[in-house]
Protein backbone atom coordinates (compact mmCIF):
# COMPACT_ATOMS: atom_id res chain seq x y z
CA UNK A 1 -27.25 -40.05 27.15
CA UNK A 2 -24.41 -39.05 25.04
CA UNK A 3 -26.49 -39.21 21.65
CA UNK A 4 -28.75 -36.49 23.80
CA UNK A 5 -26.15 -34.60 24.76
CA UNK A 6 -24.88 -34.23 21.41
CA UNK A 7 -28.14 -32.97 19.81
CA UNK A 8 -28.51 -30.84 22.69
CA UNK A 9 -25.03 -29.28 21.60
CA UNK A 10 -25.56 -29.04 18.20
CA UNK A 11 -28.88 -27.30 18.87
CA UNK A 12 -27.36 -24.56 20.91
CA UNK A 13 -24.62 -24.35 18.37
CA UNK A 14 -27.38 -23.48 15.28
CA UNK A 15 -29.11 -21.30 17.43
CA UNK A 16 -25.60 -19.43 17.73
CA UNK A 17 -25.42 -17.52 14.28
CA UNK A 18 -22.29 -16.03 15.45
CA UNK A 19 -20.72 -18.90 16.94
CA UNK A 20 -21.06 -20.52 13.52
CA UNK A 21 -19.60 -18.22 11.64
CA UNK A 22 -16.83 -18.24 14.42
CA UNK A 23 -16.23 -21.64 14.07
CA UNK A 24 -16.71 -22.22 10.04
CA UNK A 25 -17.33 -19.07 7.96
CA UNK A 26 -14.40 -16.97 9.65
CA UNK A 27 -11.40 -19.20 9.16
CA UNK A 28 -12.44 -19.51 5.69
CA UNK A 29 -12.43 -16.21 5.15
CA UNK A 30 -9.09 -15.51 6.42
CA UNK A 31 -7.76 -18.38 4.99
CA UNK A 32 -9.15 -16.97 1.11
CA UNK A 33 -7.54 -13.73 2.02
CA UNK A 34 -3.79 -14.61 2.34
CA UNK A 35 -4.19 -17.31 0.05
CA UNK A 36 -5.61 -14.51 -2.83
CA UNK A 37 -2.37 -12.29 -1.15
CA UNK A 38 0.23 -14.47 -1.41
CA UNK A 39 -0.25 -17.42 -3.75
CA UNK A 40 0.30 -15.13 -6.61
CA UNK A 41 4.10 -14.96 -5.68
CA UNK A 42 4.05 -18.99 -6.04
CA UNK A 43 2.89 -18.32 -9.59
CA UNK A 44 -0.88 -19.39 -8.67
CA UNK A 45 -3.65 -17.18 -8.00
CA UNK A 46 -4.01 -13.53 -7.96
CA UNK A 47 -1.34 -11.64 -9.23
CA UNK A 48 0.04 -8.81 -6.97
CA UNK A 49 -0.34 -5.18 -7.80
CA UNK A 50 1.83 -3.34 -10.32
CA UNK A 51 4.20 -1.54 -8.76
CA UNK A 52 3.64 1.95 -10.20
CA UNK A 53 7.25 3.66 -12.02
CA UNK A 54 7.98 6.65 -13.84
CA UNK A 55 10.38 6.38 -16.46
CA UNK A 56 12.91 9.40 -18.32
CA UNK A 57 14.54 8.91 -20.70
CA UNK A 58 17.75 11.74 -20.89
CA UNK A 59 19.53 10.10 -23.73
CA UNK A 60 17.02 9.91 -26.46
CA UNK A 61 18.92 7.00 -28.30
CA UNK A 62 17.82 4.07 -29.73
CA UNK A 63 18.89 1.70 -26.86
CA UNK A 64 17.30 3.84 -24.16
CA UNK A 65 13.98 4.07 -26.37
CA UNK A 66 14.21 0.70 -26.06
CA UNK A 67 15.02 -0.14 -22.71
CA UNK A 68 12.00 2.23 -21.91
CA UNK A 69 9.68 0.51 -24.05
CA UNK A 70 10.62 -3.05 -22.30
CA UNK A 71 9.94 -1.63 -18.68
CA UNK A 72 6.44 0.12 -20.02
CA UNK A 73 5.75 -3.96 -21.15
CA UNK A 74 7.06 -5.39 -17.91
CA UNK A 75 3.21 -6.72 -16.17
CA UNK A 76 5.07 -6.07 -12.61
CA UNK A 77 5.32 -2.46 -13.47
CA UNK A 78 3.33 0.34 -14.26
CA UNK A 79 3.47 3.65 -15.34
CA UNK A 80 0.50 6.57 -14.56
CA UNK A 81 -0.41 6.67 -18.00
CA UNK A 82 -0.94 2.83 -17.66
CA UNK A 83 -2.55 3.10 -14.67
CA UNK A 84 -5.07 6.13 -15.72
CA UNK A 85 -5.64 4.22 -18.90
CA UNK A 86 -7.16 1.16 -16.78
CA UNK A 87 -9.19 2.94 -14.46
CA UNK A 88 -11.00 4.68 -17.43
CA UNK A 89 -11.72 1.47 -19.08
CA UNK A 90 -12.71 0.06 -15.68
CA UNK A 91 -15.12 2.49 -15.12
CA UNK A 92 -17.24 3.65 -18.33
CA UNK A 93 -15.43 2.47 -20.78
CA UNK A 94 -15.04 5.72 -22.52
CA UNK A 95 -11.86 6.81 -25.03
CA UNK A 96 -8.59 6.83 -23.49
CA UNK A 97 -7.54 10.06 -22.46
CA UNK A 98 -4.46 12.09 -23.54
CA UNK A 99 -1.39 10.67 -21.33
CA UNK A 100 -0.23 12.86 -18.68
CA UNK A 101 3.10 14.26 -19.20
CA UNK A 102 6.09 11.95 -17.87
CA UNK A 103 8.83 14.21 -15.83
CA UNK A 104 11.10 16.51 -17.52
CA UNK A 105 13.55 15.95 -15.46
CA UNK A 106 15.15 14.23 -12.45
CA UNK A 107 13.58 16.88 -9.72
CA UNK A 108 10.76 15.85 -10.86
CA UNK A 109 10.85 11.98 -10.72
CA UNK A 110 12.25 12.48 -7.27
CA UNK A 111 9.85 14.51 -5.80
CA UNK A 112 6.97 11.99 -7.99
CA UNK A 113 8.79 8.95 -5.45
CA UNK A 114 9.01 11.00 -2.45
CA UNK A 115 5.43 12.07 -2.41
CA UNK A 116 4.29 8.91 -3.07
CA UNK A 117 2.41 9.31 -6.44
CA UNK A 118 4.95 6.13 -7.22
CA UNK A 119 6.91 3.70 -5.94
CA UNK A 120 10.26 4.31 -7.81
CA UNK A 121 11.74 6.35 -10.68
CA UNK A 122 14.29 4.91 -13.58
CA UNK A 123 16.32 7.87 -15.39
CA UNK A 124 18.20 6.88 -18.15
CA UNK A 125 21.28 9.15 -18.43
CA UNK A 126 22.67 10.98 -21.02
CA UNK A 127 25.74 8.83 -23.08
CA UNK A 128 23.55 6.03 -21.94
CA UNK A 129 23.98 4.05 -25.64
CA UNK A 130 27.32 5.19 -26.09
CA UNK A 131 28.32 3.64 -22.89
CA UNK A 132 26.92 0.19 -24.10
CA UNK A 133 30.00 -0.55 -25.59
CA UNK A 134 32.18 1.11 -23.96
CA UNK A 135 36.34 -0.63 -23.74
CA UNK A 136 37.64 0.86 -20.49
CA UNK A 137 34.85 1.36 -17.82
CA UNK A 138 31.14 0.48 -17.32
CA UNK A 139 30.09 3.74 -18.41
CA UNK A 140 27.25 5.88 -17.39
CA UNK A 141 24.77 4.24 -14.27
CA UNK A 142 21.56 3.97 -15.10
CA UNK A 143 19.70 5.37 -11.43
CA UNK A 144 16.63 4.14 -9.47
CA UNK A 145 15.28 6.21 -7.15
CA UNK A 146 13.30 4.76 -5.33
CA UNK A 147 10.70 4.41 -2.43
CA UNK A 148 12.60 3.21 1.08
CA UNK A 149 8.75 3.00 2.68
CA UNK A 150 8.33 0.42 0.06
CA UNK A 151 11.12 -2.66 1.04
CA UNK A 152 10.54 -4.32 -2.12
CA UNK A 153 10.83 -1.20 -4.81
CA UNK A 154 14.39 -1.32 -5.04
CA UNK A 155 15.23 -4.49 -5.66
CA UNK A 156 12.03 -5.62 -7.95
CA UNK A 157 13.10 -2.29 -10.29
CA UNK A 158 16.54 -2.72 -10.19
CA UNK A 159 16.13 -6.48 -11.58
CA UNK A 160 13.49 -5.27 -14.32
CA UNK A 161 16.17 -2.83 -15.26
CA UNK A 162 19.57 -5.28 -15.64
CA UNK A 163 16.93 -7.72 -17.36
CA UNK A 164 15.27 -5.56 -19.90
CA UNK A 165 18.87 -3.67 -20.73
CA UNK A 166 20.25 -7.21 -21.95
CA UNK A 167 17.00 -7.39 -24.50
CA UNK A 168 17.61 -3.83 -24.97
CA UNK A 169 21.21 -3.96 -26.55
CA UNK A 170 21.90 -7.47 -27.06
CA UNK A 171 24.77 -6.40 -29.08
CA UNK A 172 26.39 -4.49 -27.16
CA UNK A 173 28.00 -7.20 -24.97
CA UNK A 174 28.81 -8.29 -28.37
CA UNK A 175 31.06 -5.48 -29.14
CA UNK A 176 32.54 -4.66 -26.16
CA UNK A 177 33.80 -8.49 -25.98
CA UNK A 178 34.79 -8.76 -29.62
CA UNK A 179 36.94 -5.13 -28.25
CA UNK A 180 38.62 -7.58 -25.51
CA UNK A 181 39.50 -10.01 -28.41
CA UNK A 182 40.63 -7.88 -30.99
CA UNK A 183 42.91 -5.65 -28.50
CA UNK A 184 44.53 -8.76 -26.98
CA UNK A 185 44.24 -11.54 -30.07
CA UNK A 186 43.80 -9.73 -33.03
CA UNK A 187 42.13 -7.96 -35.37
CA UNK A 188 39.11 -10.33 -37.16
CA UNK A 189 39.35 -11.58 -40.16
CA UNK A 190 37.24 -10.52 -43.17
CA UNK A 191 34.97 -13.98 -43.04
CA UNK A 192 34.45 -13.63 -39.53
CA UNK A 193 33.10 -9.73 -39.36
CA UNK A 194 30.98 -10.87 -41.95
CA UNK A 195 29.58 -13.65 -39.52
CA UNK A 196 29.11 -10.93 -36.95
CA UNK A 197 27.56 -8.15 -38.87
CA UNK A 198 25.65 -11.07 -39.37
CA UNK A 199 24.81 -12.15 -35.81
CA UNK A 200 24.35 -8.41 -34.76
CA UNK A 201 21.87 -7.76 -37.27
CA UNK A 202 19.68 -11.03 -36.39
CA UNK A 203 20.09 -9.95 -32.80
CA UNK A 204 18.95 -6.47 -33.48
CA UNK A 205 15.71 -7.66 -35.27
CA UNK A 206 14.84 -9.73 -32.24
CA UNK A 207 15.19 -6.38 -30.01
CA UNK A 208 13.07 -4.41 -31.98
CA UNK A 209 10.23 -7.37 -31.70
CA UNK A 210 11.46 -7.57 -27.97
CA UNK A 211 10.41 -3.79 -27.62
CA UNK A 212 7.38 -3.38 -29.70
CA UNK A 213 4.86 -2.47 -27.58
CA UNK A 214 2.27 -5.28 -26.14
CA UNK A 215 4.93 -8.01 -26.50
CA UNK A 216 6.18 -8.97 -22.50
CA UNK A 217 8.86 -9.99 -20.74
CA UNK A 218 9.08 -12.08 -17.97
CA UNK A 219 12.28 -10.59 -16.54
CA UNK A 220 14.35 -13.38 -15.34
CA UNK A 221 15.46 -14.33 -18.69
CA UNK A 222 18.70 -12.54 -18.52
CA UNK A 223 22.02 -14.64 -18.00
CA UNK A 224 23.77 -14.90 -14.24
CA UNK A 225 25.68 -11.76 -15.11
CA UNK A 226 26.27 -9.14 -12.58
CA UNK A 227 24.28 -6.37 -15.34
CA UNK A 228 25.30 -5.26 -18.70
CA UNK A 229 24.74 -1.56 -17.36
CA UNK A 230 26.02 -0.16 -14.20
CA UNK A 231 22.72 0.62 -11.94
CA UNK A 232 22.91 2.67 -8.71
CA UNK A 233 19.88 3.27 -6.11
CA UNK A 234 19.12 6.16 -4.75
CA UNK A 235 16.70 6.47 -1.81
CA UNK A 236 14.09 9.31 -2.52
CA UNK A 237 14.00 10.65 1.03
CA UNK A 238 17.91 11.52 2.32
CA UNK A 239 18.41 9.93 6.16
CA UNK A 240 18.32 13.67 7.35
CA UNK A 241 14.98 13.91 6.68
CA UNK A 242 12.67 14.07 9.82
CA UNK A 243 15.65 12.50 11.24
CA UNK A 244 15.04 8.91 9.51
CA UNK A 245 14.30 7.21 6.12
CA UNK A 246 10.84 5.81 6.20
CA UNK A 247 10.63 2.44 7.80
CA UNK A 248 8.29 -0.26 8.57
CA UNK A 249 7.80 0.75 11.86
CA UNK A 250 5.21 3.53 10.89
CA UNK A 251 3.14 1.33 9.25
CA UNK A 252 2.86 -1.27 12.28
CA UNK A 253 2.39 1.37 14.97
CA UNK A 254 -0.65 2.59 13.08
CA UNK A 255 -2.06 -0.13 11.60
CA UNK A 256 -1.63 -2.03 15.05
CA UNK A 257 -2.94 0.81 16.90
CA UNK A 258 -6.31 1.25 14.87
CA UNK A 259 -7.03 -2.10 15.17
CA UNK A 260 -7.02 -2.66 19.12
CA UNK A 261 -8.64 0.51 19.04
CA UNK A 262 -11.95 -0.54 17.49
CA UNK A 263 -11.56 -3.05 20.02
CA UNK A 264 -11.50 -1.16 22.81
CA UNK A 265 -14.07 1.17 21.67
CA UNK A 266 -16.49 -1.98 21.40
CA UNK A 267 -15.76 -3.50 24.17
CA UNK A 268 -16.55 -0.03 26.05
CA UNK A 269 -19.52 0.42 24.17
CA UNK A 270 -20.57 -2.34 25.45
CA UNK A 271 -21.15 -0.88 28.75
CA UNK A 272 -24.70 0.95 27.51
CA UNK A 273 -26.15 -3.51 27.14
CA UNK A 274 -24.94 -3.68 30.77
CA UNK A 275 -26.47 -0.74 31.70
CA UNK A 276 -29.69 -1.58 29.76
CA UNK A 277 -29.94 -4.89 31.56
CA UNK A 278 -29.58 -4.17 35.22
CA UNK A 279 -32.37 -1.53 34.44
CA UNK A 280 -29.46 1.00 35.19
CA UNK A 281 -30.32 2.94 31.42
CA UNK A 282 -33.55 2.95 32.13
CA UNK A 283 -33.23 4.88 35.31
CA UNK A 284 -31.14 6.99 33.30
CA UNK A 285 -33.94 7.94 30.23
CA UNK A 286 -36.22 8.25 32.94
CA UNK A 287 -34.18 11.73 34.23
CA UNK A 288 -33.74 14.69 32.02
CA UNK A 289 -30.62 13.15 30.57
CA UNK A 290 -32.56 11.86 26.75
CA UNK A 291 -30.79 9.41 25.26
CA UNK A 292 -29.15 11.93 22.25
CA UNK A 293 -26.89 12.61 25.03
CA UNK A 294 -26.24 9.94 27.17
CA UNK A 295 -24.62 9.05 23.38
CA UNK A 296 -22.90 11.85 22.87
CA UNK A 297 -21.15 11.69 26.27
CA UNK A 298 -20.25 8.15 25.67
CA UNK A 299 -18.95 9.13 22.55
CA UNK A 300 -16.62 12.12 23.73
CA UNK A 301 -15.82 10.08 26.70
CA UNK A 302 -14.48 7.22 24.05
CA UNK A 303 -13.10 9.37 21.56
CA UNK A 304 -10.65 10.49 23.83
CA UNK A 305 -9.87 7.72 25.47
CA UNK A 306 -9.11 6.46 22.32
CA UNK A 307 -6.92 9.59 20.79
CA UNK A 308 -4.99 8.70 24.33
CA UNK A 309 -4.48 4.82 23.04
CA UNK A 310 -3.40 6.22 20.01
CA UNK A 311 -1.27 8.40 21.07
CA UNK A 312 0.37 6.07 23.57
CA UNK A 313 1.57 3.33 20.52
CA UNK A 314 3.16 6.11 18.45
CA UNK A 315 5.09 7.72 21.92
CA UNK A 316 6.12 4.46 22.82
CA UNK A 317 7.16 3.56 19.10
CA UNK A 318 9.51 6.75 19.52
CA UNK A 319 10.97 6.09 22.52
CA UNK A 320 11.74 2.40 22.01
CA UNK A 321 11.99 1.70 17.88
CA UNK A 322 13.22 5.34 17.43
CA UNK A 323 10.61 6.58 15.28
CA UNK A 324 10.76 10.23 14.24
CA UNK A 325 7.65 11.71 16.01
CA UNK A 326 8.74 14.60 17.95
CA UNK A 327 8.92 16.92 14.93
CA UNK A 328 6.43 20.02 15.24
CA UNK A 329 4.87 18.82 12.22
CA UNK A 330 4.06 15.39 12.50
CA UNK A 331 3.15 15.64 16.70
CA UNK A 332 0.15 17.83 16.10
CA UNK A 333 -0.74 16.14 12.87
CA UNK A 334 -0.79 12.63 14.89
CA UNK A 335 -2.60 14.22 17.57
CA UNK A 336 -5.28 15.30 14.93
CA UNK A 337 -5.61 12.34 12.78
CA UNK A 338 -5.41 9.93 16.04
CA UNK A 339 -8.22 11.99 17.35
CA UNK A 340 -10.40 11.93 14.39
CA UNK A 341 -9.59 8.34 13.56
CA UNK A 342 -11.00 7.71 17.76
CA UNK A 343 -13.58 9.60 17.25
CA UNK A 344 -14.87 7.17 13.84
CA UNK A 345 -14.21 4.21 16.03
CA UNK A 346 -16.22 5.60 19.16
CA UNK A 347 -19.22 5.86 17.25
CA UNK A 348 -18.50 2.60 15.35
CA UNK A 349 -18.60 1.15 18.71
CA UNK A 350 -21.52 2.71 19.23
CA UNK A 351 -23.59 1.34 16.51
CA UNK A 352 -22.19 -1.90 17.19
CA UNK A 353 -23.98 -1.68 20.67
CA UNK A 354 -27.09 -0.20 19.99
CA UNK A 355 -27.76 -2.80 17.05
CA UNK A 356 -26.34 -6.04 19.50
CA UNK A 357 -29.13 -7.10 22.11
CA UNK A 358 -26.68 -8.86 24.60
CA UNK A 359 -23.29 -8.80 25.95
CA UNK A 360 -22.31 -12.00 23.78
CA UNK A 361 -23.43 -11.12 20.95
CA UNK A 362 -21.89 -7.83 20.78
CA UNK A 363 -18.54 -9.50 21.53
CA UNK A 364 -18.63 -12.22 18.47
CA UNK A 365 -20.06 -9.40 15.83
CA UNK A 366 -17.85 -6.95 16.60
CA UNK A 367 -14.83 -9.78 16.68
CA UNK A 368 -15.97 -11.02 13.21
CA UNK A 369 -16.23 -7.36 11.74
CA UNK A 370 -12.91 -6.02 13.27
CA UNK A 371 -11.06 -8.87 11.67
CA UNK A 372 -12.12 -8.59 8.56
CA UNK A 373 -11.86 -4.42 8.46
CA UNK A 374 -8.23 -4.90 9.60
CA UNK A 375 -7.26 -7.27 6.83
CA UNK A 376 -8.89 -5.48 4.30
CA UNK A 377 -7.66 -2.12 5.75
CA UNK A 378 -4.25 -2.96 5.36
CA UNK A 379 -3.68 -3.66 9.79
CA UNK A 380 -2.46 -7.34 9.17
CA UNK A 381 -0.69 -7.13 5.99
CA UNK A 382 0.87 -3.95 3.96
CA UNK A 383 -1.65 -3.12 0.93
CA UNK A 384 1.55 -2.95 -1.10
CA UNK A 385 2.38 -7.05 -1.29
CA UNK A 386 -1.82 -7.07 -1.96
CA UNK A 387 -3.27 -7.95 -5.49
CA UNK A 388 -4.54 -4.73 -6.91
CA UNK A 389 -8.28 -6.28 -6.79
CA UNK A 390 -7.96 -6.50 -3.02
CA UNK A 391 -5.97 -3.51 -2.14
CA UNK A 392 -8.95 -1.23 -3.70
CA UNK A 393 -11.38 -2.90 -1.18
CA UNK A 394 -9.25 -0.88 1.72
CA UNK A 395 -10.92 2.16 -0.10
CA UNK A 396 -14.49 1.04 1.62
CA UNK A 397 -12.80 0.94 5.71
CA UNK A 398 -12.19 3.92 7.36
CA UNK A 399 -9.35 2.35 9.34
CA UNK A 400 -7.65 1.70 5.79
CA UNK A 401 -8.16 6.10 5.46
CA UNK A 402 -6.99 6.36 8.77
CA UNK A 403 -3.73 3.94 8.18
CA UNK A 404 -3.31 6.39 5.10
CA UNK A 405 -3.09 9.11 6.52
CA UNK A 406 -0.73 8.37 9.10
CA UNK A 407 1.38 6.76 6.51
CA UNK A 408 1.29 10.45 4.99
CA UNK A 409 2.69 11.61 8.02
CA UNK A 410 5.68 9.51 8.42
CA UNK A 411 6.28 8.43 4.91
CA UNK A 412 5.33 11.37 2.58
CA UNK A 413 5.77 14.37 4.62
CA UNK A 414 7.51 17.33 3.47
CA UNK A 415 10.79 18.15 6.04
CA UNK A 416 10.64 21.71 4.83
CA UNK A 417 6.48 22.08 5.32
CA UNK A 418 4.82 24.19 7.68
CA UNK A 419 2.18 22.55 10.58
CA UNK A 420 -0.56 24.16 8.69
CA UNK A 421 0.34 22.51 4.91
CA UNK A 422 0.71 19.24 6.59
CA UNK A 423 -2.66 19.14 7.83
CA UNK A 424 -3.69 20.35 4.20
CA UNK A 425 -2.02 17.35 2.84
CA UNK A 426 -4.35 15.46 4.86
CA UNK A 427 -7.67 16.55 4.01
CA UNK A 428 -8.79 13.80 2.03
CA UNK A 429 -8.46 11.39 4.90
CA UNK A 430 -9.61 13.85 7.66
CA UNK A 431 -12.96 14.69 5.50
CA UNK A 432 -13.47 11.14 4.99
CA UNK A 433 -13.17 9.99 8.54
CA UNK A 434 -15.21 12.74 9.90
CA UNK A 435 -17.92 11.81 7.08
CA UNK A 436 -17.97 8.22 8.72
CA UNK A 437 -18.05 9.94 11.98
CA UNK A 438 -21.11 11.93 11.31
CA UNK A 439 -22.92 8.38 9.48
CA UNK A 440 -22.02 6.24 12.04
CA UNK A 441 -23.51 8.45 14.70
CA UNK A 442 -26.83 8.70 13.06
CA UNK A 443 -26.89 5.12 13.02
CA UNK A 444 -26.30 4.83 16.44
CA UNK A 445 -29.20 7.57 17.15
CA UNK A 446 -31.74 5.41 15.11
CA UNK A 447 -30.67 2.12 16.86
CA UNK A 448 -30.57 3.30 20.37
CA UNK A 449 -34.40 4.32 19.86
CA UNK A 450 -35.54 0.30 20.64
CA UNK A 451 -34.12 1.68 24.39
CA UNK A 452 -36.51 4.38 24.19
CA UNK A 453 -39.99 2.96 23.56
CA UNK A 454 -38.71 -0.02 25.61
């Protein structure tokens, strides 16, 4: 009896396409995904992305040349020429362009962080190699602005920067503690400034190898020194911003918020299989209703029910993890985008309903494919701890657009920009998401026709 009842179990179970991938393929999945995310930071695996720097250079010296040169080789960072250079050999393969111009000055590399074009900016100041070696202070600070949206930029460049200045000018420590010795012991003797003309020169050959471009660095070669150069850190967006420097928060409320909301726009989707099998649609087609809009109702009805569930996260965000919403700006800009981004899941509930035949099945699909366009979207983890390979894939969900653009809203907005110029800065993400819209709805129309010659 229990041998039978076993078979009869496993029967049901392969008969069950979704349970099986429930039960085998899913886990997997999610298992290959934050393994390919994170092993890389256990030095297996994918590597994670670059993080993309600008670099300027104000002194023009030999040392800062240099120090530039061993950040450009770094493999943890990356520069826009860099990164334009490997898209058009990803792509076609054609000649490498001419490199866009680096900032002329430190406007510039601020306003390159704050918009979000990159995650930090290093300005080398002027004196910089003069500073080097330096008897009575630490000179002139080397600065890092960087991106406070981002909680790793700051540290990650900061370290590149004390590590590659120590390869950079490996003799200037040199000097500045033969200066120590000779002020309080004595002047050298003759012998022993030929031993360290000697030593600076062999150390000045190895910098110039250190520097030539295509050798690398690991970075954490440096000694346990507190930096050979002063470095300070300057957040690209000032707290009186919008009333707050970017956070975490943002990302969470959105990125939360679009994922229960495909969730809730399947599960009320699912109310057209209920209504097809108590006959209740039927009695419906049969009436001068037609089925393009018994759809379209639906699909107003759930868009804004779902611009309300939207809504509600970022309201309750602001009233309990004091995130900067009520600025005239950013309200109607949320109330757009959230809108929009209900309206693409409403009709990607919709096509999830019209394709499913059954309650049940519905439920597992849409479980299977909300999971998996949440983690790729960026939902469950930030794209910015991704591998590059993966964090391009958010590029094919809408949710990952829609996460975007509220991230441009919170994290990259302009204080001093006008309602109508932050809605501009969203166009990319508001013409994609309405594009999905418009696909997903056709689908829907072509499915739902099974209900029609029924």
């Amino acid at each position: 009896m229990i041998k039978t009842l076993l078979e009869v179990g496993w029967i049901n179970l392969k008969r069950d396409r979704v349970a099986l991938i429930l039960s085998f393929a899913l886990p997997i999945a999610f298992f290959s995904f934050f393994a390919m995310v994170f092993a890389g930071r256990g030095g297996s695996g994918a590597r994670p992305a670059a993080m993309d720097v600008v670099l300027l250079d104000l002194d023009g010296s030999t040392e800062s040349g240099r120090l530039l040169t061993l950040l450009e080789n770094q493999e943890a960072l990356r520069t826009p020429s860099e990164k334009h250079r490997a898209r058009v050999a990803n792509s076609d393969g054609s000649e490498t362009p001419p490199q866009p111009e680096a900032p002329s000055n430190r406007d510039a590399a601020l306003e390159a962080v704050r918009s979000g074009a990159v995650r930090a900016a290093v300005i080398i100041p002027t004196g910089f190699a003069e500073s080097l070696t330096a008897f009575d202070d630490r000179g002139e600070p080397v600065e890092v602005i960087f991106d406070a949206a981002n909680p790793m930029a700051e540290h990650v460049v900061t370290g590149m920067v004390q590590a590659a200045s120590f390869q950079a000018a490996p003799t200037a420590q040199m000097k500045r503690g033969l200066r120590f010795l000779e002020a309080f012991g004595g002047p050298l003797t003759p012998v022993q400034k030929v031993a360290m003309n000697a030593a600076e020169t062999s150390l000045e050959s190895e910098a110039d190898a250190a520097a030539q471009p295509g050798s690398t660095s690991s970075g954490g070669d440096a000694p346990g020194f507190e930096g050979l150069v002063p470095v300070t850190s300057t957040p690209a967006r000032k707290a009186s911003e919008a009333n707050q420097q970017p956070s975490i928060i943002p990302y969470y409320a959105a990125g939360i918020a679009v994922m229960f909301l495909l969730f809730s726009m399947t599960g009320a989707a699912g109310g057209l299989l209920e209504a097809a099998e108590f006959g209740i649609l039927d009695r419906m087609l049969a009436s001068r209703v037609g089925m393009g809009r018994l759809l379209t109702g639906n699909w107003l009805f759930f868009t804004l029910m779902g611009a309300a569930q939207v809504m509600a996260m970022f309201i309750w965000a602001a009233f309990a993890f004091d995130l900067a919403l009520f600025v005239p700006q950013r309200i109607i800009s949320v109330i757009v985008l959230a809108t929009i981004t209900a309206a693409a899941a409403a009709a990607f509930g919709l096509v999830l309903a019209t394709l499913c035949r059954t309650r049940g099945q519905l439920s597992g699909i849409s479980t299977v494919t909300i999971i998996l366009l949440s983690a790729l979207g960026g939902s469950m983890v930030p794209r910015f701890v991704m591998p590059e390979s993966i964090a391009r894939l958010s590029k094919l969900t809408f949710n990952g657009w829609a996460l975007d653009g509220f991230l441009k809203i919170f994290w990259y907005d302009d204080p001093d920009a006008g309602i109508l110029r932050t809605l501009a800065s969203l166009l990319p993400e508001i013409g994609v998401l309405l594009g999905t819209t418009a696909v997903l709805l056709f689908l829907a129309r072509r499915f739902a026709r099974r209900w029609e010659t029924a």
